[in-house]
N, C-alpha and C. Protein backbone atom coordinates (compact mmCIF):
# COMPACT_ATOMS: atom_id res chain seq x y z
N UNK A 1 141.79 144.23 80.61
CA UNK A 1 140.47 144.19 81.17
C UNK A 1 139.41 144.04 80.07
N UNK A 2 139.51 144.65 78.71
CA UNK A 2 138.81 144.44 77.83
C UNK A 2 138.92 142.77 77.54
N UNK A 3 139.76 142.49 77.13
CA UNK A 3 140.21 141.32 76.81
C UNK A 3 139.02 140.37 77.78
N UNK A 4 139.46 140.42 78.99
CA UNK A 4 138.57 140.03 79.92
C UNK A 4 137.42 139.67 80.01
N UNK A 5 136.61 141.23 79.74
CA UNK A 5 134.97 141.25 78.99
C UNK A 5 134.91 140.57 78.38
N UNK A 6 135.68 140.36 76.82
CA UNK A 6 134.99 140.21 75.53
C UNK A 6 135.30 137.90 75.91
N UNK A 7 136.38 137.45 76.50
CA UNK A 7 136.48 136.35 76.86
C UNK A 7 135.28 135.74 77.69
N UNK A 8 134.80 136.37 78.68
CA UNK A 8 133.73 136.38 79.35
C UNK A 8 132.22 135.59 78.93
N UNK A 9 132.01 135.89 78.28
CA UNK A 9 130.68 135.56 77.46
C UNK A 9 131.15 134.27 76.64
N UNK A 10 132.62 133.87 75.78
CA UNK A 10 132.91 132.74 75.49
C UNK A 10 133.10 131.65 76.51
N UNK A 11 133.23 132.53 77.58
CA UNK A 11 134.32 130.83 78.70
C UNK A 11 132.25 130.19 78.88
N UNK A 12 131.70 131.19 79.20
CA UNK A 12 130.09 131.03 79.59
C UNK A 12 129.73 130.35 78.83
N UNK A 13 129.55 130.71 77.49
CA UNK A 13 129.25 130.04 76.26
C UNK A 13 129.25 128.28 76.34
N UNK A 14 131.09 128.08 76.37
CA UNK A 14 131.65 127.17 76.58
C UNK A 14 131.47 126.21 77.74
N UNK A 15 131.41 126.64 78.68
CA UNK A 15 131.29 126.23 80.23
C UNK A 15 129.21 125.72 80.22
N UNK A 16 128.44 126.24 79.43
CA UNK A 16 126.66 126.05 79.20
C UNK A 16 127.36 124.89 78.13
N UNK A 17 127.68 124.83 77.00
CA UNK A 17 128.00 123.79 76.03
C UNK A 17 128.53 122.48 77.02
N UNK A 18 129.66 122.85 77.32
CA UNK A 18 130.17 121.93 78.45
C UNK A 18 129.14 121.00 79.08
N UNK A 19 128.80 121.63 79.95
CA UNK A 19 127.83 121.12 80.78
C UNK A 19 126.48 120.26 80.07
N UNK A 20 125.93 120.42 79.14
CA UNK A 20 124.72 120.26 77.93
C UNK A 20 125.47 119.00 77.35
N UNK A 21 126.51 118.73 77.05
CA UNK A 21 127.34 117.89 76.43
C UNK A 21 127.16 116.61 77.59
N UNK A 22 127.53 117.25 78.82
CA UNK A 22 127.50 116.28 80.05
C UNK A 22 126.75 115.83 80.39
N UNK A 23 125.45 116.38 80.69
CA UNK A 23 124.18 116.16 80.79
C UNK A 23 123.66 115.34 79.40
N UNK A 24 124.06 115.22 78.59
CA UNK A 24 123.43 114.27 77.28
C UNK A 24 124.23 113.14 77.59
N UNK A 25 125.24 113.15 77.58
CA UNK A 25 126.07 112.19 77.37
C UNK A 25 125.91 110.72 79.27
N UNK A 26 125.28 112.06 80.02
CA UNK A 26 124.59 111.07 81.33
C UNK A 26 123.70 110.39 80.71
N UNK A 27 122.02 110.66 80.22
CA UNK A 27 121.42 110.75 79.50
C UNK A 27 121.46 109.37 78.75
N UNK A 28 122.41 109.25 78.18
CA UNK A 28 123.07 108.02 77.09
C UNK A 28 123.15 106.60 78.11
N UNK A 29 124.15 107.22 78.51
CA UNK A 29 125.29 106.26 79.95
C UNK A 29 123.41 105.36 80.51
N UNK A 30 122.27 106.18 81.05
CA UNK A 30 121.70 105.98 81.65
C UNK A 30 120.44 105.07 80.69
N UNK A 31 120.39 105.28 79.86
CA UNK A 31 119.34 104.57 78.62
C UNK A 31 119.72 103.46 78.31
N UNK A 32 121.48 103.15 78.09
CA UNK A 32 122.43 102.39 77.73
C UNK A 32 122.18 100.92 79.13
N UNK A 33 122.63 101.41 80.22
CA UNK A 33 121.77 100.65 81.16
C UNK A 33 120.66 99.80 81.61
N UNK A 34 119.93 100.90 81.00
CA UNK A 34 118.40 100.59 80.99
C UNK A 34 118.11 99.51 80.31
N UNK A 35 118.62 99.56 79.01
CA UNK A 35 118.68 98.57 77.53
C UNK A 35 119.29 97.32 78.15
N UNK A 36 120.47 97.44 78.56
CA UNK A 36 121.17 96.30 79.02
C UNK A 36 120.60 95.60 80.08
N UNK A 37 119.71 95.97 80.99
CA UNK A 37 119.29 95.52 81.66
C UNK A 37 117.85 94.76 81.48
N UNK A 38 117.27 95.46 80.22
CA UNK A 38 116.20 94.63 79.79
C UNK A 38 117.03 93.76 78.88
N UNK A 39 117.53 93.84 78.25
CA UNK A 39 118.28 93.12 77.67
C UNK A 39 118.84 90.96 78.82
N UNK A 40 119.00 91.57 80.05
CA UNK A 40 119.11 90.54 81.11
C UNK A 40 117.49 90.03 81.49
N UNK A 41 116.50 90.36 81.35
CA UNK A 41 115.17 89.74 81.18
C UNK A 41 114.94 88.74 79.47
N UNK A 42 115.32 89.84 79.15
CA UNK A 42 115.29 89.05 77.80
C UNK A 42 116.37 87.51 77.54
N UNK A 43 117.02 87.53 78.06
CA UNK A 43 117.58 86.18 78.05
C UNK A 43 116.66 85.42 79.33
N UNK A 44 116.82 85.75 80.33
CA UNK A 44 115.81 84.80 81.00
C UNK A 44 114.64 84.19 80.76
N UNK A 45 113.55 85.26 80.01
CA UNK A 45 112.13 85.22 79.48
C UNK A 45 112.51 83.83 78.39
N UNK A 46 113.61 84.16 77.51
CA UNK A 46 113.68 83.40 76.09
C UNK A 46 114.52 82.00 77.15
N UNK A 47 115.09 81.62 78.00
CA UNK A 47 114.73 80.39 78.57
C UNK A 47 113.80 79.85 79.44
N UNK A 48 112.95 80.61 79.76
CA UNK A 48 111.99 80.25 80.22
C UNK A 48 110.91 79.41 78.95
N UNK A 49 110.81 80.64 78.28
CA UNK A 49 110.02 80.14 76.83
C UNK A 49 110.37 79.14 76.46
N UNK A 50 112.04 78.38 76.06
CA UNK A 50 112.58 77.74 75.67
C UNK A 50 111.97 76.36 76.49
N UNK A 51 111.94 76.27 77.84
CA UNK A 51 111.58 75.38 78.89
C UNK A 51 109.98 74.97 78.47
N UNK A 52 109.19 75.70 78.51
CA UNK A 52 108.01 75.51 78.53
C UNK A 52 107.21 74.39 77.70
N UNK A 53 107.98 74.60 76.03
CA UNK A 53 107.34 73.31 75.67
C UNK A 53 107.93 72.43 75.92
N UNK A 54 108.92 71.69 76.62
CA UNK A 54 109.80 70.58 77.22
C UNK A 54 108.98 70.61 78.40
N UNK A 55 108.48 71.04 78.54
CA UNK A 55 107.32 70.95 80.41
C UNK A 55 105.74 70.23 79.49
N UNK A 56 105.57 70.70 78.85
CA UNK A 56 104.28 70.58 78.32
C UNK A 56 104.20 69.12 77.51
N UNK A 57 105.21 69.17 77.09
CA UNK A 57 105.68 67.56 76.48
C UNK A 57 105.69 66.73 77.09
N UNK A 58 106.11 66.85 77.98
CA UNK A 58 106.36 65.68 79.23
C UNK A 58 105.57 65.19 80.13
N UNK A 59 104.25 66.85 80.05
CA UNK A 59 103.49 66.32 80.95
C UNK A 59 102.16 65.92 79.84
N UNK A 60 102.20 66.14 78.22
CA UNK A 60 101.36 65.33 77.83
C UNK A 60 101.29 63.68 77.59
N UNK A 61 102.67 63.50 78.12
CA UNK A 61 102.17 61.58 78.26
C UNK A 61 101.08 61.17 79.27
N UNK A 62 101.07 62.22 80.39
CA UNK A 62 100.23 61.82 81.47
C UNK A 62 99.31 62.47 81.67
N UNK A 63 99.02 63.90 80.94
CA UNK A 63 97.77 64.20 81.38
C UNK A 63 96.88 64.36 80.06
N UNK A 64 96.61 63.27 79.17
CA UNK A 64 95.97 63.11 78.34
C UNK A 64 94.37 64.16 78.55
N UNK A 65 93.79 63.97 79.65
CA UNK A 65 92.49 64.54 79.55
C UNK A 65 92.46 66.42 79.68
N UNK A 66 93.66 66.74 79.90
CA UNK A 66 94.18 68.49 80.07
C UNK A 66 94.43 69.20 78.75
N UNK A 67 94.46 68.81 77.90
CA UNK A 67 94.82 68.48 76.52
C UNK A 67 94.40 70.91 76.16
N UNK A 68 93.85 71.19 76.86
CA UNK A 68 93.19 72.09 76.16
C UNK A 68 93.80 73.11 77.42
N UNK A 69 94.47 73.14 78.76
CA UNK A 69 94.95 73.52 79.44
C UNK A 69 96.42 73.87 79.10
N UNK A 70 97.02 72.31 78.64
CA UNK A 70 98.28 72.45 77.71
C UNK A 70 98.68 73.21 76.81
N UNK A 71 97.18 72.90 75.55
CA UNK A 71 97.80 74.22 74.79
C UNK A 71 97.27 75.66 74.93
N UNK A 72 96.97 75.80 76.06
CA UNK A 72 96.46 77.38 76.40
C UNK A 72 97.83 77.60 76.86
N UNK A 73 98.88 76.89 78.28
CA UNK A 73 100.41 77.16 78.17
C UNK A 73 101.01 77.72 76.83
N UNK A 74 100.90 76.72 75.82
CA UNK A 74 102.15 76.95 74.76
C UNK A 74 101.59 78.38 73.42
N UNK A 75 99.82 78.60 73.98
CA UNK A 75 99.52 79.71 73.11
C UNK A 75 100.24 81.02 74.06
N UNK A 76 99.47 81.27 75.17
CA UNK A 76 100.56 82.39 75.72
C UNK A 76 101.62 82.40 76.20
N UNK A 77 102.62 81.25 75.78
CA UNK A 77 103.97 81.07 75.65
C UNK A 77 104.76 81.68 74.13
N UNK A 78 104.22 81.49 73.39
CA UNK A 78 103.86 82.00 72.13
C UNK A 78 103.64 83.72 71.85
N UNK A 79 103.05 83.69 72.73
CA UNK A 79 102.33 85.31 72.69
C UNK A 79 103.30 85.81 73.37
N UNK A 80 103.78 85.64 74.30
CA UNK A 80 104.90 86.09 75.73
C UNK A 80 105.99 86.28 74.02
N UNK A 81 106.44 85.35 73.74
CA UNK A 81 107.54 85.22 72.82
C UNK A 81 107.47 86.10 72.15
N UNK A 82 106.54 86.78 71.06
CA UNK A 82 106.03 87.43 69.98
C UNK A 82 105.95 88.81 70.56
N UNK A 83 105.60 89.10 71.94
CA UNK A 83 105.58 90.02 72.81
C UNK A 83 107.47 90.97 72.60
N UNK A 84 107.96 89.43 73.21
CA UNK A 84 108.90 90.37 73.55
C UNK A 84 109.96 90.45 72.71
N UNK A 85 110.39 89.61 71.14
CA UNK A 85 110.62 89.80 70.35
C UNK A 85 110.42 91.57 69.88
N UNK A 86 108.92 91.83 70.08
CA UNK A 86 108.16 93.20 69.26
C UNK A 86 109.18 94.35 69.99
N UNK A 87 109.41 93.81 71.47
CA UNK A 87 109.92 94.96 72.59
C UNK A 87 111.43 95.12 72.60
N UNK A 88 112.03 93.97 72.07
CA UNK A 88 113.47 94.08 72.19
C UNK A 88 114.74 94.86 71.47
N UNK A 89 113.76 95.57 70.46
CA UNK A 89 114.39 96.32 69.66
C UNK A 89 114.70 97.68 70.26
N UNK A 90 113.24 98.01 71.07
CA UNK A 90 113.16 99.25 71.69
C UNK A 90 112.24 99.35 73.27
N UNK A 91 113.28 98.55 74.69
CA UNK A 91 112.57 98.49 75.26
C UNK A 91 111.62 99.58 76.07
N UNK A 92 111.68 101.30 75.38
CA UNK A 92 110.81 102.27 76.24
C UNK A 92 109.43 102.60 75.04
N UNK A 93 109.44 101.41 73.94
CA UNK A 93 107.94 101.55 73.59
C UNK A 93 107.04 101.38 74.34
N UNK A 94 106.48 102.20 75.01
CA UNK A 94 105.35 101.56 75.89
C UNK A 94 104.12 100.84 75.37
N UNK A 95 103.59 100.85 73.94
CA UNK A 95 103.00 99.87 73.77
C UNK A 95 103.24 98.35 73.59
N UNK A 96 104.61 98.37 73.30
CA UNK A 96 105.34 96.93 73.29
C UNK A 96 105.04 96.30 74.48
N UNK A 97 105.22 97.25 75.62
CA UNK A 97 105.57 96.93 77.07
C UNK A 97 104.67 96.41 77.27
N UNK A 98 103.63 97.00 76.97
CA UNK A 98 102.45 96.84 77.64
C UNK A 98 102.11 95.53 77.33
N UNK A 99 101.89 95.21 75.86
CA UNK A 99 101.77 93.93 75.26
C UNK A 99 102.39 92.55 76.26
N UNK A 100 103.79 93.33 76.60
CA UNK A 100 104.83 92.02 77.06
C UNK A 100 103.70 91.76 78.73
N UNK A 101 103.15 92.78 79.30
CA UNK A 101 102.95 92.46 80.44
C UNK A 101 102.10 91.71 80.59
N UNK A 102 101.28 92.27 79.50
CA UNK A 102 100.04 90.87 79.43
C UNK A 102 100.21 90.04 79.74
N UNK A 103 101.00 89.82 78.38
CA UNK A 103 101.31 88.41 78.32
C UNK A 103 102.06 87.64 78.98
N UNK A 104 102.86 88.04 79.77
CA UNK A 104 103.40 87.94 80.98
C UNK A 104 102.35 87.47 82.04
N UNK A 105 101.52 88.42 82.11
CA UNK A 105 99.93 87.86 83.34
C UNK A 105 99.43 86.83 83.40
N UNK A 106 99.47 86.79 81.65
CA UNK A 106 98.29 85.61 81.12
C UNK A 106 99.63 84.13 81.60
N UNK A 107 100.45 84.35 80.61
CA UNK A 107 101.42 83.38 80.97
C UNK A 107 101.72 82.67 82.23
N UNK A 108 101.97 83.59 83.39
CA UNK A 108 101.86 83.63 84.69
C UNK A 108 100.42 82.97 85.04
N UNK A 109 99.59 83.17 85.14
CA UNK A 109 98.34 82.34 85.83
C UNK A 109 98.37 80.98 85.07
N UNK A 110 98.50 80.98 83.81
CA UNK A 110 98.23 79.76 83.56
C UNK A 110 99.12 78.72 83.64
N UNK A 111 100.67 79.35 84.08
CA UNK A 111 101.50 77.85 84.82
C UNK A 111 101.40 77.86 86.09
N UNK A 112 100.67 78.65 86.94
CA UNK A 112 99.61 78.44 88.34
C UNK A 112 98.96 77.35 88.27
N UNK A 113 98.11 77.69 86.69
CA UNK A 113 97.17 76.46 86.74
C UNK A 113 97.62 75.22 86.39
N UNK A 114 98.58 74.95 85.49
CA UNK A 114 98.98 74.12 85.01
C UNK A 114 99.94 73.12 86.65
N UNK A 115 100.49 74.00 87.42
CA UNK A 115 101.33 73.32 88.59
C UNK A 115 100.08 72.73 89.13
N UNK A 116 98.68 73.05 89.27
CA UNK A 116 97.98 72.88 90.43
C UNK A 116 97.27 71.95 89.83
N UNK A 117 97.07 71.74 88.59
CA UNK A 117 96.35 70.67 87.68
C UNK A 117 97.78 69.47 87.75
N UNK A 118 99.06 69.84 87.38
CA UNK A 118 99.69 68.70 87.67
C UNK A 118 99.66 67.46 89.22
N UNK A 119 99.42 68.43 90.23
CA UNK A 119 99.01 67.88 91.81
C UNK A 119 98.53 66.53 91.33
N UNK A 120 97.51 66.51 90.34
CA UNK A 120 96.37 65.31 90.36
C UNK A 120 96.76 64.48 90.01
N UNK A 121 98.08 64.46 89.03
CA UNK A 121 99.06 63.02 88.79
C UNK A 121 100.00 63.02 89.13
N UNK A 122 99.88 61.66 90.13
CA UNK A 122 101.28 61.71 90.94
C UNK A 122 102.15 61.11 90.25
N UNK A 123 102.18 59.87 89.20
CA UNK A 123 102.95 59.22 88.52
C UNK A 123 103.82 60.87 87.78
N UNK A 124 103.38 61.90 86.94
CA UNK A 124 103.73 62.95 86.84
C UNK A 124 104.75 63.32 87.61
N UNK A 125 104.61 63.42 88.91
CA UNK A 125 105.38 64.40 89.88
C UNK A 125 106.24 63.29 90.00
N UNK A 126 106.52 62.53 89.99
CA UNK A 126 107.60 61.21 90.30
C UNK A 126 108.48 61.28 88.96
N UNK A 127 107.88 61.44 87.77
CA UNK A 127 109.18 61.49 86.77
C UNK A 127 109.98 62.45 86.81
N UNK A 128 111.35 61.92 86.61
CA UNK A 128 112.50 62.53 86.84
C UNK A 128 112.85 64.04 85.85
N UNK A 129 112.49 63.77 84.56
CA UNK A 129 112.57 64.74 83.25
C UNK A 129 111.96 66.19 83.70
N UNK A 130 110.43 65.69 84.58
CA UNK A 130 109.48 66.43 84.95
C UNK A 130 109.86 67.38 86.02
N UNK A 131 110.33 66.70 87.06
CA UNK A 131 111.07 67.61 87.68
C UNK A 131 112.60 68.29 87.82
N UNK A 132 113.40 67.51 86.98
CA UNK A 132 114.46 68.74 86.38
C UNK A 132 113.88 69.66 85.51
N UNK A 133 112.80 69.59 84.43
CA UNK A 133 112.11 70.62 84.23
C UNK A 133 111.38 71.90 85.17
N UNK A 134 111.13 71.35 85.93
CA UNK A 134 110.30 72.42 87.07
C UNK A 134 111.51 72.86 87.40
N UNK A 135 112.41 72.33 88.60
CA UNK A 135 113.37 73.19 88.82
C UNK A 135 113.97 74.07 88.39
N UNK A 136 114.71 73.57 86.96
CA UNK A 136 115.06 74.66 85.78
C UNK A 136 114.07 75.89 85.82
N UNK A 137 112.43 75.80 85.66
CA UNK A 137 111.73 76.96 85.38
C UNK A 137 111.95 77.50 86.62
N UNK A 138 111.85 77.26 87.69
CA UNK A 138 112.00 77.19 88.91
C UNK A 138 112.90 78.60 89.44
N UNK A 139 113.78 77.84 88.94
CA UNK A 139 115.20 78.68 88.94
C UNK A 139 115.21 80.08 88.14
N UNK A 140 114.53 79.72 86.87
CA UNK A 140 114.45 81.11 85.81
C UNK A 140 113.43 81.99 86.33
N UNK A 141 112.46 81.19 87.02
CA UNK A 141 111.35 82.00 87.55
C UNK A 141 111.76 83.46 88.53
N UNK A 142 113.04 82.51 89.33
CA UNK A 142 113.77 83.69 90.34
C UNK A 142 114.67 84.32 89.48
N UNK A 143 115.48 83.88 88.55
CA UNK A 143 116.11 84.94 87.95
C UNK A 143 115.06 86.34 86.94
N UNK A 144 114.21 85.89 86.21
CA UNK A 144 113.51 87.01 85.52
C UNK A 144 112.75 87.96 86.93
N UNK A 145 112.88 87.41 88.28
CA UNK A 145 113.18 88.58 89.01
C UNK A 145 113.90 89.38 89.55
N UNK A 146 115.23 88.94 89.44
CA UNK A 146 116.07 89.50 89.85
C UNK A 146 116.25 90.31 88.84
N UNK A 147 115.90 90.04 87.29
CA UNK A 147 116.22 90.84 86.42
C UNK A 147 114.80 91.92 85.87
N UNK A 148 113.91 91.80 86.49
CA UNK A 148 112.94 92.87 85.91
C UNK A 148 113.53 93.59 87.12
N UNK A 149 113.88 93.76 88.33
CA UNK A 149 114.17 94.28 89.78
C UNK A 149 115.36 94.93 89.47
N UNK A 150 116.42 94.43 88.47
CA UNK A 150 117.39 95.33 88.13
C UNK A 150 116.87 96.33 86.76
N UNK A 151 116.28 96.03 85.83
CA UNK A 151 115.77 96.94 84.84
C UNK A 151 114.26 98.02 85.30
N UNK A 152 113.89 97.50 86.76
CA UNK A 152 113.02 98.69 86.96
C UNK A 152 114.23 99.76 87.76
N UNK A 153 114.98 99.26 88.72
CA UNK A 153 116.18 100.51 88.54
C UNK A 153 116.92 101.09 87.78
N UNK A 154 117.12 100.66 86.46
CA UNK A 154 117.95 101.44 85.94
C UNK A 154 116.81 102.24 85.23
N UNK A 155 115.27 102.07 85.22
CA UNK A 155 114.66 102.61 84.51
C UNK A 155 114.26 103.41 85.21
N UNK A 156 113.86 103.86 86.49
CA UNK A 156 114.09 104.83 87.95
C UNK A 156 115.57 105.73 87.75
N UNK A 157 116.59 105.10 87.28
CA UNK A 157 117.47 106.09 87.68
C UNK A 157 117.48 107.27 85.77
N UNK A 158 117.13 106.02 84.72
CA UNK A 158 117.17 106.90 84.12
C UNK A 158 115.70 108.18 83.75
N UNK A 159 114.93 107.85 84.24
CA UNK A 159 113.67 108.30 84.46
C UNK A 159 114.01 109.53 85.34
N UNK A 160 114.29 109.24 86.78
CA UNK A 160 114.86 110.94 87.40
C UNK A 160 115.82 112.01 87.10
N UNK A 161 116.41 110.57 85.95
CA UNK A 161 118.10 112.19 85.41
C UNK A 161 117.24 112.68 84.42
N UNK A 162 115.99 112.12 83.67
CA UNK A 162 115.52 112.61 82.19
C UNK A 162 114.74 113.50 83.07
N UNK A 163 114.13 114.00 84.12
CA UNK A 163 112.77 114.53 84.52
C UNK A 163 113.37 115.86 85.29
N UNK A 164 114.59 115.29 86.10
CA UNK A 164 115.18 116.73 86.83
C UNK A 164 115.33 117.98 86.37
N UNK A 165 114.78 119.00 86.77
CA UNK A 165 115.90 120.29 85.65
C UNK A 165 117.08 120.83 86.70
N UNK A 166 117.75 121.36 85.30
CA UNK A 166 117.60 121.73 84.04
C UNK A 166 117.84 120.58 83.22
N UNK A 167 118.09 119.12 83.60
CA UNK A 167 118.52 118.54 82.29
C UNK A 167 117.51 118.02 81.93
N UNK A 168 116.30 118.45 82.77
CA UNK A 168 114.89 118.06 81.68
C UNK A 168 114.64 118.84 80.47
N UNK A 169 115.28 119.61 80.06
CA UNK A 169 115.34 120.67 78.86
C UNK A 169 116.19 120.06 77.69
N UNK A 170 117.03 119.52 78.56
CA UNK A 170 117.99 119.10 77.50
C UNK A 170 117.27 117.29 77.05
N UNK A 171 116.97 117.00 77.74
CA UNK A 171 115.99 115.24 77.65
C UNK A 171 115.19 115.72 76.68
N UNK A 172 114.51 116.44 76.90
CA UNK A 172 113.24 116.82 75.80
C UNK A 172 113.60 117.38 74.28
N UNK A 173 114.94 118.47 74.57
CA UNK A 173 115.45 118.47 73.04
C UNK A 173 116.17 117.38 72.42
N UNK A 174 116.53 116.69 72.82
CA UNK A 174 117.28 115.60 72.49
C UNK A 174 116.69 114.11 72.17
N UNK A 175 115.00 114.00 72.52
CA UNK A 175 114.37 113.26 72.50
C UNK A 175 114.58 112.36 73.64
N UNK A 176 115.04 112.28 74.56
CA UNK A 176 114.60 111.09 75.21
C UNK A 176 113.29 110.94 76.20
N UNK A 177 113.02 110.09 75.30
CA UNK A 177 111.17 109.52 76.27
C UNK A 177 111.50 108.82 77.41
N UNK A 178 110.15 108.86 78.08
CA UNK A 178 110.94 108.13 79.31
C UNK A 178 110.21 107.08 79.18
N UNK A 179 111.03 106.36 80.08
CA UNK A 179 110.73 105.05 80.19
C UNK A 179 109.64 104.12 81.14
N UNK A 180 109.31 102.94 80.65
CA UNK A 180 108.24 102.36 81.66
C UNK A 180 108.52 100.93 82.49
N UNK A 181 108.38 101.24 83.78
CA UNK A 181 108.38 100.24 84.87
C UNK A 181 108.00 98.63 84.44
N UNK A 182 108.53 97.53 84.65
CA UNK A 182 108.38 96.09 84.53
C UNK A 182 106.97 96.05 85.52
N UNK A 183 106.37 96.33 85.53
CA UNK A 183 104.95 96.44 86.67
C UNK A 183 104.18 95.00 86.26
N UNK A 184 104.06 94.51 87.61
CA UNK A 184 102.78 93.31 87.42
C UNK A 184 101.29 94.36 87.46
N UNK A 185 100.61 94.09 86.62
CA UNK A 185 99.30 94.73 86.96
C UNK A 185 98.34 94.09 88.04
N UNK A 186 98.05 93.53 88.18
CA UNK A 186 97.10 92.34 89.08
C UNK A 186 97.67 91.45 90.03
N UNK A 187 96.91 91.69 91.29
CA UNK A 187 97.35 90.66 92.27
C UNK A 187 97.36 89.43 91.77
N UNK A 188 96.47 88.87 91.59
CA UNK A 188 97.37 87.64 91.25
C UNK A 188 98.37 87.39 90.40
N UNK A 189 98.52 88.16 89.60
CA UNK A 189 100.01 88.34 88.83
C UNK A 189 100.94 88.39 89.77
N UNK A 190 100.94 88.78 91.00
CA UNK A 190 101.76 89.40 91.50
C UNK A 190 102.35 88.20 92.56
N UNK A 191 101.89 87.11 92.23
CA UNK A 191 101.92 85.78 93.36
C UNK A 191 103.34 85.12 92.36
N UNK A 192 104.10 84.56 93.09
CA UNK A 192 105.08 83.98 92.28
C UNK A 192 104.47 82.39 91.51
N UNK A 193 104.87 82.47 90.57
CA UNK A 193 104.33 81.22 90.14
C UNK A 193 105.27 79.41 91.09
N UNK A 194 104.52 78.94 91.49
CA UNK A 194 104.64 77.43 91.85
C UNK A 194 104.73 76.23 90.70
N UNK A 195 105.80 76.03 90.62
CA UNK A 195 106.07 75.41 90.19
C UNK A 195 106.55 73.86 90.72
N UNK A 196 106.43 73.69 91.84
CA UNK A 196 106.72 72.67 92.80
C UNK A 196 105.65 71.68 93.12
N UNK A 197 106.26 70.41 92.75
CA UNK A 197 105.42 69.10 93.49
C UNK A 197 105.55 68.59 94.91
């Protein structure tokens, strides 16, 4: 029975360690996710980027007088790039993030404008280059949602295991920050971009 006692307080010991071990090691599993899943934006974003000046090229044979519309595309194409380069190392910097969303916004309205300024040349919308280009963005456009839509869940799931207690005790000694949502800020951000003739 002594024996008993004095075991008592170790199995406890052991069984709190245990558990603290488990709870970190969720913790991991769940950040690990998170990463990988921005990690699946990040390849989409970087062909999208990749697309953009092959769009802009193609459409400067024909829209000679846009000249300043064009390169407002390839500056916050640029910026989008530089953005998320800054973020990919560590996607729960939230100032990185923030940066990327911008530029994301900015990026976003202005191939709004750029589809709706293309309307005006139809010789444009008839070349072939031009529109396997669109489609392609087209296409990436729906995948970088499917993939911010999977990295705002894993950033939800790891966000409620870091916040719950007790393993919010253990999140906080262990450092993990939490993380921030793929959020459009602005309605019109929030319109899918058109890319279609």
């Amino acid at each position: 029975m002594a024996i008993a006692l004095l075991l008592m307080p170790v199995v406890l010991i052991v069984g709190i360690a245990m558990w603290g071990i488990s709870v970190y090691n969720g913790l991991v599993r769940l950040r690990n996710q998170m990463q990988n899943a921005f990690a699946q934006i990040d390849v989409q974003l970087k062909r999208r980027y990749e697309l953009i000046p092959n769009l802009v090229e193609t459409a400067k044979a024909y829209m000679k007088h846009e000249r300043e519309t064009l390169d407002a595309v390839i500056t916050a194409r640029n910026q989008g790039l530089a953005a998320m380069k800054a973020l990919a190392t560590n996607p729960s910097d939230s100032n990185a993030f923030k940066g990327l969303i911008q530029a994301e916004g900015s990026l976003g309205g202005l191939l709004r404008s750029l589809s709706v300024t293309m309307e005006s040349y139809p010789e444009l919308k008839a070349n072939t280059t031009m529109n396997q280009l669109m489609e392609e963005l087209t296409s990436t456009e729906n995948k970088v949602s499917f993939a911010r839509q999977a990295f705002n869940d894993a950033v939800t799931a790891y966000n409620t295991s870091r916040e719950l207690f007790p393993a919010s005790s253990i999140a906080g000694l262990a450092g993990f920050q939490p993380a921030q949502l793929f959020e459009v800020e602005s309605p019109v951000e929030r319109q899918a971009v058109k890319v279609q003739f």
